[in-house]
Protein backbone atom coordinates (compact mmCIF):
# COMPACT_ATOMS: atom_id res chain seq x y z
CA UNK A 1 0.00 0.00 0.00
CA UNK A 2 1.62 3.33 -1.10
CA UNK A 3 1.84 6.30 1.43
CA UNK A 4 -0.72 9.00 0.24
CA UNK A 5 0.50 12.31 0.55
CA UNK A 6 -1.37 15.92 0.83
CA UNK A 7 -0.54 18.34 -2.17
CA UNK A 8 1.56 21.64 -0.46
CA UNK A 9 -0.17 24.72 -0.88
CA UNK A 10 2.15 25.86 -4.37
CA UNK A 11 0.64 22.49 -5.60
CA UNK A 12 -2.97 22.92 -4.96
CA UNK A 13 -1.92 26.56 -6.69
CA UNK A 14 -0.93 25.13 -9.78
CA UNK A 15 -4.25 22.88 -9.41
CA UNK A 16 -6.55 25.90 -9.42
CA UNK A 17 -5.02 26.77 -12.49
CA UNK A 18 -5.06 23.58 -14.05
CA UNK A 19 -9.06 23.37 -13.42
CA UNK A 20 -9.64 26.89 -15.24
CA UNK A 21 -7.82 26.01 -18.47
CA UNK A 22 -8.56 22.91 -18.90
CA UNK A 23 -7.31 20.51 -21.34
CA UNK A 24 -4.08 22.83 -21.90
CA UNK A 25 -0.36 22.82 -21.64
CA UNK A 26 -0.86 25.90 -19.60
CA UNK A 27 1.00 24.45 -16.78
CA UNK A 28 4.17 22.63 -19.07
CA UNK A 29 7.32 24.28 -18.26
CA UNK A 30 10.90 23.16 -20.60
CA UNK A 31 14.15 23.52 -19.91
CA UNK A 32 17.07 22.32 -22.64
CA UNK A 33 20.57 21.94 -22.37
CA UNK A 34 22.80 21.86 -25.14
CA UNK A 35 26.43 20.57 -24.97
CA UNK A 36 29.33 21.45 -26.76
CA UNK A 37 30.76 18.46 -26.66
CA UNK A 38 31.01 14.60 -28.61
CA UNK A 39 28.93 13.11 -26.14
CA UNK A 40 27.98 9.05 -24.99
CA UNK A 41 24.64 9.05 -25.17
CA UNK A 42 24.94 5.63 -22.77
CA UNK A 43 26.27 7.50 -19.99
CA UNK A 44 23.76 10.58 -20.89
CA UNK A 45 20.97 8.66 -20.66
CA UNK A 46 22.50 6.95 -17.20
CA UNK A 47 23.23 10.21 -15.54
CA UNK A 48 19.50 11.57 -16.23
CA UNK A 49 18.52 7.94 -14.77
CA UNK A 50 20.69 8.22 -11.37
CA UNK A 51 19.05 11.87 -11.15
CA UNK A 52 15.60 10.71 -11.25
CA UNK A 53 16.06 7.71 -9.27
CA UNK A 54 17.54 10.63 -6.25
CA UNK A 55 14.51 12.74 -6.48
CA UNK A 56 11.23 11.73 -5.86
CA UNK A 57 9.41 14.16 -8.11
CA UNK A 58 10.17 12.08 -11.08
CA UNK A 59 8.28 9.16 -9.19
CA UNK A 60 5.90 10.99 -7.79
CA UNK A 61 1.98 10.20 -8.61
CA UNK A 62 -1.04 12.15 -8.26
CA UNK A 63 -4.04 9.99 -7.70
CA UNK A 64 -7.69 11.11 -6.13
CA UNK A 65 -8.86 9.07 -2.78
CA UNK A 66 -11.79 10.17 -1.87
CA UNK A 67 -12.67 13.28 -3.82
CA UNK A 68 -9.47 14.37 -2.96
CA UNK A 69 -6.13 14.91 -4.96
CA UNK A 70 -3.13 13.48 -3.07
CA UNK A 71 0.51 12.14 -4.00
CA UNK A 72 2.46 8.87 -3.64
CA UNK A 73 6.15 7.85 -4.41
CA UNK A 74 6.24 5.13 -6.75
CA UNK A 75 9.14 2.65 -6.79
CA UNK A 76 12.40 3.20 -9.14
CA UNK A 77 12.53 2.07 -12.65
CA UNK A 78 15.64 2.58 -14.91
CA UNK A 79 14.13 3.80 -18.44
CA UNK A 80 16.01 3.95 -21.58
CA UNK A 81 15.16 7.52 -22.96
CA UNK A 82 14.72 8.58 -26.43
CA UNK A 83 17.61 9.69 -28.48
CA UNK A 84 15.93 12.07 -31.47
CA UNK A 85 18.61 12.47 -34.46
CA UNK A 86 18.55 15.97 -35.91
CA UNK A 87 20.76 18.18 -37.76
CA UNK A 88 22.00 21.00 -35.61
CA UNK A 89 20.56 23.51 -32.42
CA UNK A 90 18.55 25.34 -35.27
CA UNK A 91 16.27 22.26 -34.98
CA UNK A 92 15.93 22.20 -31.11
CA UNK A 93 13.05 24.14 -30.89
CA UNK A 94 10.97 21.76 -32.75
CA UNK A 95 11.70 19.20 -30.48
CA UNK A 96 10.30 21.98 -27.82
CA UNK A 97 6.99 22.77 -29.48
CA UNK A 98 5.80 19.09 -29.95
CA UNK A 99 6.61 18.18 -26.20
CA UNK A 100 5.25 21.33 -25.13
CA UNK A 101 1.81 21.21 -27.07
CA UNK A 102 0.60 17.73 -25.22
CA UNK A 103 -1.10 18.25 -21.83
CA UNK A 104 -0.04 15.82 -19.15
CA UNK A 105 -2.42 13.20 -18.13
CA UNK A 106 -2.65 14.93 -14.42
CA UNK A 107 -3.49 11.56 -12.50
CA UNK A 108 -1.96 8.26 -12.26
CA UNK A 109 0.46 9.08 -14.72
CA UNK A 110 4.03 10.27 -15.16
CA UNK A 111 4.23 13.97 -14.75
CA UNK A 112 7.55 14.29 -16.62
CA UNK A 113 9.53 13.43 -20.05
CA UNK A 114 13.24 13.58 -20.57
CA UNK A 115 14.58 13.15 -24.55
CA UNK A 116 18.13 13.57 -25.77
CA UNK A 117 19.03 14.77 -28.81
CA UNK A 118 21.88 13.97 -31.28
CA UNK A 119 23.41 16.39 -33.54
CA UNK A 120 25.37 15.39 -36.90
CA UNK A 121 28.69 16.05 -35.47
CA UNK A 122 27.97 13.88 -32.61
CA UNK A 123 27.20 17.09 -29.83
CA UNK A 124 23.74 17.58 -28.94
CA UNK A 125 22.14 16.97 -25.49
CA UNK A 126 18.73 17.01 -23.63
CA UNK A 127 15.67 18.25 -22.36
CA UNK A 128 13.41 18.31 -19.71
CA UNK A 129 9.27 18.83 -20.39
CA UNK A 130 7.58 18.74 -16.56
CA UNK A 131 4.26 19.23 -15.46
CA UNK A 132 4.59 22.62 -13.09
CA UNK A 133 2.84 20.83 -9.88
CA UNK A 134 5.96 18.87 -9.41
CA UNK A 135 8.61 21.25 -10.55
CA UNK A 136 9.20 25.02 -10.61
CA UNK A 137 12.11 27.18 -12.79
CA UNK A 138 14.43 26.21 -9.73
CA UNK A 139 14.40 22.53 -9.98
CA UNK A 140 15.07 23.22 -14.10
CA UNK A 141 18.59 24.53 -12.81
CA UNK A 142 19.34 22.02 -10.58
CA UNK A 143 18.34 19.06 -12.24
CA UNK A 144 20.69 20.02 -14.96
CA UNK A 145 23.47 20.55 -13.09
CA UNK A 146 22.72 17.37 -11.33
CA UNK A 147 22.61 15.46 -13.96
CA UNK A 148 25.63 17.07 -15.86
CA UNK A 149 27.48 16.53 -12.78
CA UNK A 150 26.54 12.79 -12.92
CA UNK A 151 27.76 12.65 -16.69
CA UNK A 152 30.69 13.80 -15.44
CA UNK A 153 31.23 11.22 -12.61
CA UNK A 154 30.70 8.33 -15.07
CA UNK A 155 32.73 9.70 -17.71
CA UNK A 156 35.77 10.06 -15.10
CA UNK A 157 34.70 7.18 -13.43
CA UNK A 158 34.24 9.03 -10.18
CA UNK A 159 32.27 8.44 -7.95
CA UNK A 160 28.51 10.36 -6.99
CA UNK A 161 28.85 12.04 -4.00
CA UNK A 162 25.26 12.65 -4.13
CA UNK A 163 23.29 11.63 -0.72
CA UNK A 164 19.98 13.04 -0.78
CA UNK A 165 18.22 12.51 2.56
CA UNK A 166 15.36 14.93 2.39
CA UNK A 167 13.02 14.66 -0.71
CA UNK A 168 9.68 16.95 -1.65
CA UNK A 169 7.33 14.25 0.06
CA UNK A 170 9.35 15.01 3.24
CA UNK A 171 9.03 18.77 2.60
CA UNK A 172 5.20 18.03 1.90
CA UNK A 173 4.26 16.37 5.11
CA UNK A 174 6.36 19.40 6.89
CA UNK A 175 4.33 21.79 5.88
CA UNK A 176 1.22 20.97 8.76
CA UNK A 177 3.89 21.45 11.17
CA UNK A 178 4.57 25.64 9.78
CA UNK A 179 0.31 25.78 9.30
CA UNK A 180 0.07 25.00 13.37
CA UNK A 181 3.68 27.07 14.61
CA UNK A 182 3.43 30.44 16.01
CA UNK A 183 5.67 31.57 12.44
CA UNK A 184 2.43 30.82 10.72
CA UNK A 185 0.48 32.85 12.88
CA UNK A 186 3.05 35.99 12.32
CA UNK A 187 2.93 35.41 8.84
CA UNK A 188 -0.59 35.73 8.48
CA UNK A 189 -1.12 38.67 10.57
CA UNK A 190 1.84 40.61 8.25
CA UNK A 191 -0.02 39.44 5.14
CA UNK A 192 -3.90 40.52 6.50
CA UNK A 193 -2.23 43.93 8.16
CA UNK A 194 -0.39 44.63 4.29
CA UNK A 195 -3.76 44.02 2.54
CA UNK A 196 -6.49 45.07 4.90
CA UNK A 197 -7.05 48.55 3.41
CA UNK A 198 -6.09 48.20 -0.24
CA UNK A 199 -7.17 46.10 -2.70
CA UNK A 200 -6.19 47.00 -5.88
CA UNK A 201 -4.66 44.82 -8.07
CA UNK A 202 -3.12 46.79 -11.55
CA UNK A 203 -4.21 46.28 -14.57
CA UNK A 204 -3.14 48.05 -17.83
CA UNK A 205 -5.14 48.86 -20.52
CA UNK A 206 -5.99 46.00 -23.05
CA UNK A 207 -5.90 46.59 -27.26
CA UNK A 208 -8.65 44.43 -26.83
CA UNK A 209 -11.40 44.67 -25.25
CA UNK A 210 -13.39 41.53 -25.89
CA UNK A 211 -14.35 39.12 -23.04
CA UNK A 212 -12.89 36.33 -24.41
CA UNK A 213 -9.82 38.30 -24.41
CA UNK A 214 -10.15 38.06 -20.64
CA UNK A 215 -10.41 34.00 -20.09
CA UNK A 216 -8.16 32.89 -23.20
CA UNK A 217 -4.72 31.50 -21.83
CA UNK A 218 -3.59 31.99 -25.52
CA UNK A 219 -0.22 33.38 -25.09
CA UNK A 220 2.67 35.06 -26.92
CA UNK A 221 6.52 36.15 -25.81
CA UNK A 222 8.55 38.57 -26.74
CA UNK A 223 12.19 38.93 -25.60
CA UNK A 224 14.53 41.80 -25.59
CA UNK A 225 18.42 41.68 -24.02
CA UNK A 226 19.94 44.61 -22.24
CA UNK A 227 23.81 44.56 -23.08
CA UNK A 228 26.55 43.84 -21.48
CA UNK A 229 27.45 47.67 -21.41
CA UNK A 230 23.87 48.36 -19.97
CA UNK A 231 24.15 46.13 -17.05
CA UNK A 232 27.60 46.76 -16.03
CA UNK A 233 26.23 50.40 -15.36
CA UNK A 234 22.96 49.24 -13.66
CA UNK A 235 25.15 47.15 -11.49
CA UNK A 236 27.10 49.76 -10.58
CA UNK A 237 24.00 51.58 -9.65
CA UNK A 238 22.87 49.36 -7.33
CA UNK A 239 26.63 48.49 -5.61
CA UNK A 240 26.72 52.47 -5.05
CA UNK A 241 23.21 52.89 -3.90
CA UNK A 242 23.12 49.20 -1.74
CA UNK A 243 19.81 47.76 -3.41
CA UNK A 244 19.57 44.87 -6.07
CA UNK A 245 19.23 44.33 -9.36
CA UNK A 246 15.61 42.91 -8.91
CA UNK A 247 14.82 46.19 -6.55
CA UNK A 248 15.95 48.35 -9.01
CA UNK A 249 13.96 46.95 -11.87
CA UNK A 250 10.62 46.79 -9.68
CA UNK A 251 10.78 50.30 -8.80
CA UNK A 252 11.01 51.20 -12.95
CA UNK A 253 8.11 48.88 -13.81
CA UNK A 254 6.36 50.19 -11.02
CA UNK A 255 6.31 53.70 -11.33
CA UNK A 256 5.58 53.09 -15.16
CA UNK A 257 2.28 50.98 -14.17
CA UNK A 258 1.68 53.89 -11.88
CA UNK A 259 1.48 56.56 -14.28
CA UNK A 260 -0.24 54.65 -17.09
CA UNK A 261 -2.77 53.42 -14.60
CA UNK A 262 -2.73 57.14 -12.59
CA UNK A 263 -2.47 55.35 -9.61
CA UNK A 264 -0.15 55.44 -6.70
CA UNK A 265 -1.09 52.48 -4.91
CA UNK A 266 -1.59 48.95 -6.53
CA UNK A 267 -0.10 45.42 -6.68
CA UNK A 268 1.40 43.64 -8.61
CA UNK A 269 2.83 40.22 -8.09
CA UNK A 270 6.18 38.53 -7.79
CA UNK A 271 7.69 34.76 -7.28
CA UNK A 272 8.93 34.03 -4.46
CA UNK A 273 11.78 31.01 -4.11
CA UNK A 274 10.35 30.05 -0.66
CA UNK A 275 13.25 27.50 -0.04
CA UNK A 276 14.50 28.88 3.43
CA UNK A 277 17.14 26.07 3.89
CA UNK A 278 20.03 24.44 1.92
CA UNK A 279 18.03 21.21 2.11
CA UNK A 280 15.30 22.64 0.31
CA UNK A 281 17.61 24.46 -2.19
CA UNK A 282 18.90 21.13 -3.24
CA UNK A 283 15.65 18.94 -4.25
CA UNK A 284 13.41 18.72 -7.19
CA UNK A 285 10.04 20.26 -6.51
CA UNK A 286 7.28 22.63 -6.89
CA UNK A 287 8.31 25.05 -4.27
CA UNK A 288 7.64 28.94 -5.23
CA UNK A 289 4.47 31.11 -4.24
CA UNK A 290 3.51 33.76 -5.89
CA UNK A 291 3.00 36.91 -3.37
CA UNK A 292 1.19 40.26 -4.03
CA UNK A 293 3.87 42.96 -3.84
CA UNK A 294 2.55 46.20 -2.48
CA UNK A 295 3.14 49.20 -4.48
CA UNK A 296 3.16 52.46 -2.96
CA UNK A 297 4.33 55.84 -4.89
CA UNK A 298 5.18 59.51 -3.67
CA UNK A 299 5.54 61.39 -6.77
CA UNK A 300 7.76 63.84 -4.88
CA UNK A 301 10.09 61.34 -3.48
CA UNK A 302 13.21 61.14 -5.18
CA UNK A 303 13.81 57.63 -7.51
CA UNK A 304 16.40 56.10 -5.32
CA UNK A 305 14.61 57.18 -1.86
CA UNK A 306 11.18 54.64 -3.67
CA UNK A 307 13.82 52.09 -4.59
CA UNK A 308 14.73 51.97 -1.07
CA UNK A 309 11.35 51.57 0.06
CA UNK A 310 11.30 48.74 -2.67
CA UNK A 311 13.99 47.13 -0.89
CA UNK A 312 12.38 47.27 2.46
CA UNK A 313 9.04 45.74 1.32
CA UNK A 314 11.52 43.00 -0.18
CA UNK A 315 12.97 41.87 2.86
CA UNK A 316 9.11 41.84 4.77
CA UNK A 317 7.78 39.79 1.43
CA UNK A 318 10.60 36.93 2.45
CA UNK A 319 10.20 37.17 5.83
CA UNK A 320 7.11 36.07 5.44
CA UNK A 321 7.23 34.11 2.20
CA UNK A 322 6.51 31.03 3.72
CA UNK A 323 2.84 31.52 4.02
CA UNK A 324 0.43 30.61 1.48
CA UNK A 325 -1.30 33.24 -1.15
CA UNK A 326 -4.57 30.95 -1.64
CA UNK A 327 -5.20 31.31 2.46
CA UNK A 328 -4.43 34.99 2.31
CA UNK A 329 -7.04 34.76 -0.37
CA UNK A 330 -9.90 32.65 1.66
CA UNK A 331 -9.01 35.77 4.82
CA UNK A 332 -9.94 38.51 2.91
CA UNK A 333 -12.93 37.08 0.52
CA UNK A 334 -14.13 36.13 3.78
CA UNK A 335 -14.51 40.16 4.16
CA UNK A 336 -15.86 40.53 0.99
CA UNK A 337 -16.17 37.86 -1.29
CA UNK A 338 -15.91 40.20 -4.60
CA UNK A 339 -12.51 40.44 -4.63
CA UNK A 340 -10.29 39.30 -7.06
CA UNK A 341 -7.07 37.79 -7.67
CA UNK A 342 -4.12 40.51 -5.61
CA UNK A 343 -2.29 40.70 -9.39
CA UNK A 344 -2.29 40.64 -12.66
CA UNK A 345 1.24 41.34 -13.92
CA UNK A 346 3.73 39.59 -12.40
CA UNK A 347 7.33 40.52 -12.51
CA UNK A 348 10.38 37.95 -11.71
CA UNK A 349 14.19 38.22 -11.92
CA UNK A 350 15.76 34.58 -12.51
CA UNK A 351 19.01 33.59 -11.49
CA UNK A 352 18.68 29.73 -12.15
CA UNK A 353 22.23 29.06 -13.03
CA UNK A 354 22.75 25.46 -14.45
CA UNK A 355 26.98 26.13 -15.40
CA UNK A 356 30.64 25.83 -14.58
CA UNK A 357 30.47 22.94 -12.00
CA UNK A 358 31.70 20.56 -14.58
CA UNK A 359 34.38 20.26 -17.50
CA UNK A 360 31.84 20.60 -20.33
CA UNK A 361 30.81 23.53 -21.32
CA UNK A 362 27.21 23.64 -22.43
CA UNK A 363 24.02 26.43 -22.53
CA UNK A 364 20.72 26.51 -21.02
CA UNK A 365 17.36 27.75 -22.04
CA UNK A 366 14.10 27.70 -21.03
CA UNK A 367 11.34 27.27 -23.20
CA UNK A 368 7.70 28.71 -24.05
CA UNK A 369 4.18 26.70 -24.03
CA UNK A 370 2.53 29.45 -26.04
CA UNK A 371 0.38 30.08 -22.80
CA UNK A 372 0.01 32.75 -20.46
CA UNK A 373 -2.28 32.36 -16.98
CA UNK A 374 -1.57 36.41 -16.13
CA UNK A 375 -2.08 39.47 -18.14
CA UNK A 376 1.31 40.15 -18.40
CA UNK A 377 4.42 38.23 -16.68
CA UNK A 378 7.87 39.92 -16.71
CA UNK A 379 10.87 37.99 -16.57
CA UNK A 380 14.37 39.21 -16.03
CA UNK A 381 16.39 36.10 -17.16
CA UNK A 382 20.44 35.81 -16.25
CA UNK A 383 20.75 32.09 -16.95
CA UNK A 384 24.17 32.08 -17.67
CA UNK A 385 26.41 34.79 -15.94
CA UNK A 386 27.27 35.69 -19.36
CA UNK A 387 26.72 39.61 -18.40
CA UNK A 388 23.87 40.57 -20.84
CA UNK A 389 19.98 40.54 -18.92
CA UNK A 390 17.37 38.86 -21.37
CA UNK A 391 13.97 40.84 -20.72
CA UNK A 392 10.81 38.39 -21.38
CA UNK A 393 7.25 39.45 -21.75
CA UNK A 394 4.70 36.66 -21.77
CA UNK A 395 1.34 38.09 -22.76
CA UNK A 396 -2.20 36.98 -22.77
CA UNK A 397 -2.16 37.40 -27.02
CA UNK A 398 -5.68 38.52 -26.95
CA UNK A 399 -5.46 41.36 -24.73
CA UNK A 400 -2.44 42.61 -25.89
CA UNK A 401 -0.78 42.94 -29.03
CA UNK A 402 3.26 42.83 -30.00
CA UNK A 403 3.69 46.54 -30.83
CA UNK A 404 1.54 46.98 -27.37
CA UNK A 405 4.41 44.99 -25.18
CA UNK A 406 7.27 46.50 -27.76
CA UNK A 407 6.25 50.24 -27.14
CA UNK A 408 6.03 49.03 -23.43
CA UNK A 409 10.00 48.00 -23.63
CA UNK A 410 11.35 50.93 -25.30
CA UNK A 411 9.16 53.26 -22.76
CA UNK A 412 11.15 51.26 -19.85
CA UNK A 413 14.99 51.40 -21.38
CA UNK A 414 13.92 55.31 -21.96
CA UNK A 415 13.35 55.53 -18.40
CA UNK A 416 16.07 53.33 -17.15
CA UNK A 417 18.77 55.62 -19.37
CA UNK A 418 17.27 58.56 -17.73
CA UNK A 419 17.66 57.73 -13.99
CA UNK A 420 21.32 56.40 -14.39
CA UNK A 421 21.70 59.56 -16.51
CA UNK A 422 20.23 62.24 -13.54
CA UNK A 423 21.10 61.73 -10.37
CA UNK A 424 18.26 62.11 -7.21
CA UNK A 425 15.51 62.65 -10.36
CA UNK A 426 12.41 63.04 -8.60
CA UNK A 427 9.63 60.79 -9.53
CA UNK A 428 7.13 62.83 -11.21
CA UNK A 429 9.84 63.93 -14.03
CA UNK A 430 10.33 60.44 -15.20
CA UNK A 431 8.65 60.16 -18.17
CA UNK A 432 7.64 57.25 -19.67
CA UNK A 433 7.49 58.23 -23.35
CA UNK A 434 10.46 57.43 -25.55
CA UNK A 435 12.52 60.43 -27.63
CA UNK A 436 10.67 59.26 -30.85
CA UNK A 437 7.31 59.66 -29.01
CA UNK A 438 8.13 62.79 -27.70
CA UNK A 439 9.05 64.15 -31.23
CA UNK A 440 5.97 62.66 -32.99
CA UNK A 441 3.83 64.46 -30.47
CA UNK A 442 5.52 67.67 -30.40
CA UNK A 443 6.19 67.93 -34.24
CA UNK A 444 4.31 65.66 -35.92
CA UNK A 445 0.86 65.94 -34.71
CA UNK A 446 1.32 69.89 -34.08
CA UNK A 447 2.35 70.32 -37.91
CA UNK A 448 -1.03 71.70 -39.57
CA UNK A 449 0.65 73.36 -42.16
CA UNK A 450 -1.69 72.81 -45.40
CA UNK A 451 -0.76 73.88 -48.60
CA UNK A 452 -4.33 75.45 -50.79
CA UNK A 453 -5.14 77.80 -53.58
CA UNK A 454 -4.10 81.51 -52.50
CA UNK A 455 -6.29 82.70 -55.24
CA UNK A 456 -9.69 81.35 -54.31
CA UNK A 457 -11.82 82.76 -51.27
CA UNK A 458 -14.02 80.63 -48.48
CA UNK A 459 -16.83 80.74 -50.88
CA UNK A 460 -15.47 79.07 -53.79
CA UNK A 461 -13.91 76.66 -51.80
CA UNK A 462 -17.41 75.83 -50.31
CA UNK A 463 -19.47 75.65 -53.41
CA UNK A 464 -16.49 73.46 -54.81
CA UNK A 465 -17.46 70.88 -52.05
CA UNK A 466 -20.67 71.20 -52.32
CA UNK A 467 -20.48 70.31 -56.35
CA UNK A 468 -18.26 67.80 -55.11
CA UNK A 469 -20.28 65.83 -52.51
CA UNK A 470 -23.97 67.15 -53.11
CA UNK A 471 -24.79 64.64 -50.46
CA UNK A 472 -22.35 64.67 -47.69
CA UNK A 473 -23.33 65.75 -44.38
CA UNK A 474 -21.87 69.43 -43.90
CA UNK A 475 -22.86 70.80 -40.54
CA UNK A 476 -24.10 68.68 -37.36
CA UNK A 477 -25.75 70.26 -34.03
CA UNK A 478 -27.46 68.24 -31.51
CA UNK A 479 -29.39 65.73 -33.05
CA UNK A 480 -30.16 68.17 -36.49
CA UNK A 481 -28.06 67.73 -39.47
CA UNK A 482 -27.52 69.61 -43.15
């Protein structure tokens, strides 16, 4: 008889998800790896093996017992993977898309699928296509360097110093203990006191309108990379000034949301690791939550004085990270049952490094299911400390077209250039137009020039028209016309 396990709360979130879209990939996240080495595809295919026989995610099952969605550890099973023979990287992303596409089977069924792939000149590598409730962007890192690691060890025949004595299902039966502590309690009490007066989730303005723009999941991504240049200065900015990187970019986004959506108080959200130990750090699993992040402008405060602020709502948010967004949820609908979800943009900064901790030097990437759950997610992406930031915008595609989300981008590098630019710029002269914007509405629209005929008066010009377009309407007032 197998051990039934409850879901943790970030499961039962990706649940709730998986019940309003439906019979979608909406919840398949992919990470590849591509070496640039000749590689032995045996000892590939037993490094991934030794990795999923050390965590349990890979062998975990969901299964319903008694109306009720719960989890079990199935036994170990070595599994010859597939080896798919293509041509070169350009051909990678096919191998993406068709993994990507297929929705899971979400009970009593594997929640995961590793392939490798083969190039011509014997390189190539492998990827990872996981159902989110048993995996977040975290465990993509990891597992890759665990399993690259492994490679290694058999290849050198070294070896594995890997002793993993804590797994997910532990961490899953842990959590009652944190729901009945006195932590819990705290926790609560910061999260209730934060949102008690304000509920105001931001939302900016849709190209479309439509109500099925509103419940499609359809989504689209666009990507754009700050330089190398670029983030040596905004590093720079935030060594002098003692805030992060991720501080720093909140505050821009935020103060943009704030003026397109003239308000100075909203929330947006942001993921949260919410592994608070080095055991946690190390296993496979489906750890983060997904917290509300307070916003709160003063037009008249100086940039780096809101950044600041930024920083110090930071440190409360992981204080109390720990506690669950769906019960802050039930707490406050319980006060009024209207309201709705705390955000609808979400922004992230990703540091899930997967390289150097071996002799083979390979890339990572993580790739898109064409779906999007929020209006708009930003993600700052530094996968592989090779200096550059890759900026990605997943976007409900409905709601929100590409020249929407591009204007968006260039708005926020104009902005970012001007505060490393001015030093203690106030708030409220931030603009959030770009120099090409500025011009067209200055010049351009402004220019009413019009070239006519010096030589003919009003009233040729009128009877002209009227020849012209005998029945055109010429003059409207109220609800008369002529």
């Amino acid at each position: 008889m197998k051990k039934l396990v409850n879901l943790t709360y970030p499961q039962k979130a990706i649940l709730l998800t998986e019940q309003f879209y439906k019979n979608t990939a909406v919840n398949n996240i992919c990470g590849t790896a591509i070496i640039d080495s000749v590689l032995d595809f045996c000892a590939l295919n037993k490094a991934i093996n030794i990795v999923v026989k050390e965590n349990d995610v890979f062998r975990t099952i969901l299964t319903k017992k008694s109306g009720e969605i719960k989890q079990f550890k199935t036994d170990y099973k070595e599994t010859d993977f597939e080896i798919i023979d293509i041509k070169d990287k350009s051909e990678v992303k096919n191998i993406e898309d068709n993994l990507m596409k297929k929705p899971f089977h979400l009970l009593d069924s594997d929640l995961y699928e590793f392939k490798m792939f083969r190039f011509e000149d014997g390189c190539g590598g492998f990827l990872l296509n996981v159902h989110h409730v048993i995996s977040d962007g975290w465990t993509l890192g990891l597992v890759c360097r665990k399993i690259m690691k492994a490679y290694s060890n058999i290849i050198n025949n070294e070896l594995s110093d890997e002793n993993i004595e804590f797994s997910y299902l532990d961490y899953a039966e842990s959590e009652n203990e944190y729901i009945n502590s006195t932590k819990f309690l705290k926790d609560k009490k910061y999260w209730e006191e934060l949102f008690g007066d304000n509920i105001n989730p931001a939302v900016l303005p849709s190209d479309n309108q439509e109500k099925s723009a509103e419940l499609s999941c359809l989504g689209e991504r666009l990507s754009f990379s700050i330089s190398k240049a670029k983030m040596k200065l905004i590093n720079e900015y935030c060594i002098k000034n003692k805030i992060t990187v991720f501080n720093f970019f909140m505050a821009i986004y935020s103060i943009y949301i704030s003026k397109i959506i003239n308000s100075t108080d909203f929330s947006i959200g942001t993921p949260i690791l919410n592994r608070t130990n080095f055991k946690e750090k190390n296993i496979a699993g489906m750890f983060v939550n997904v917290v509300p992040f307070r916003v709160q402008i003063n037009p008249e405060f100086k940039f780096i004085e809101f950044v600041q602020d930024v920083a110090e709502e930071t440190i409360g948010l992981l204080r109390h990270q720990k506690y669950p967004y769906q019960l802050l949820l039930e707490e406050l609908r319980k006060k009024d049952s209207s309201i709705p979800n705390l955000y609808n943009i979400v922004l992230s900064y990703q540091i899930t490094k997967a390289n150097n901790e071996t002799e083979y030097k390979y890339s990572t990437r993580w790739a898109f299911n064409k779906h999007a759950t929020d209006d708009i997610s930003i993600q700052f992406l530094d996968l592989d400390e090779e200096g550059s930031l890759t900026v990605s915008y997943d976007f409900k595609k409905l709601k929100y077209s590409e020249d929407y989300i591009r204007s968006m981008n260039a708005r926020i590098f104009e902005m970012i250039n001007k505060i490393l630019e001015v030093d203690n710029i106030l708030i409220k002269d931030i603009e959030i137009i770009t120099k090409q914007e500025k011009n067209k509405i200055l010049n351009n629209f402004n220019n009413t020039d019009f070239e006519y005929n010096k030589n003919k008066n009003v009233i040729k010009s009128f009877k002209e028209m009227v020849r012209k377009y005998p029945d055109k309407t010429a003059i409207i007032f109220e609800n008369k016309k002529m």
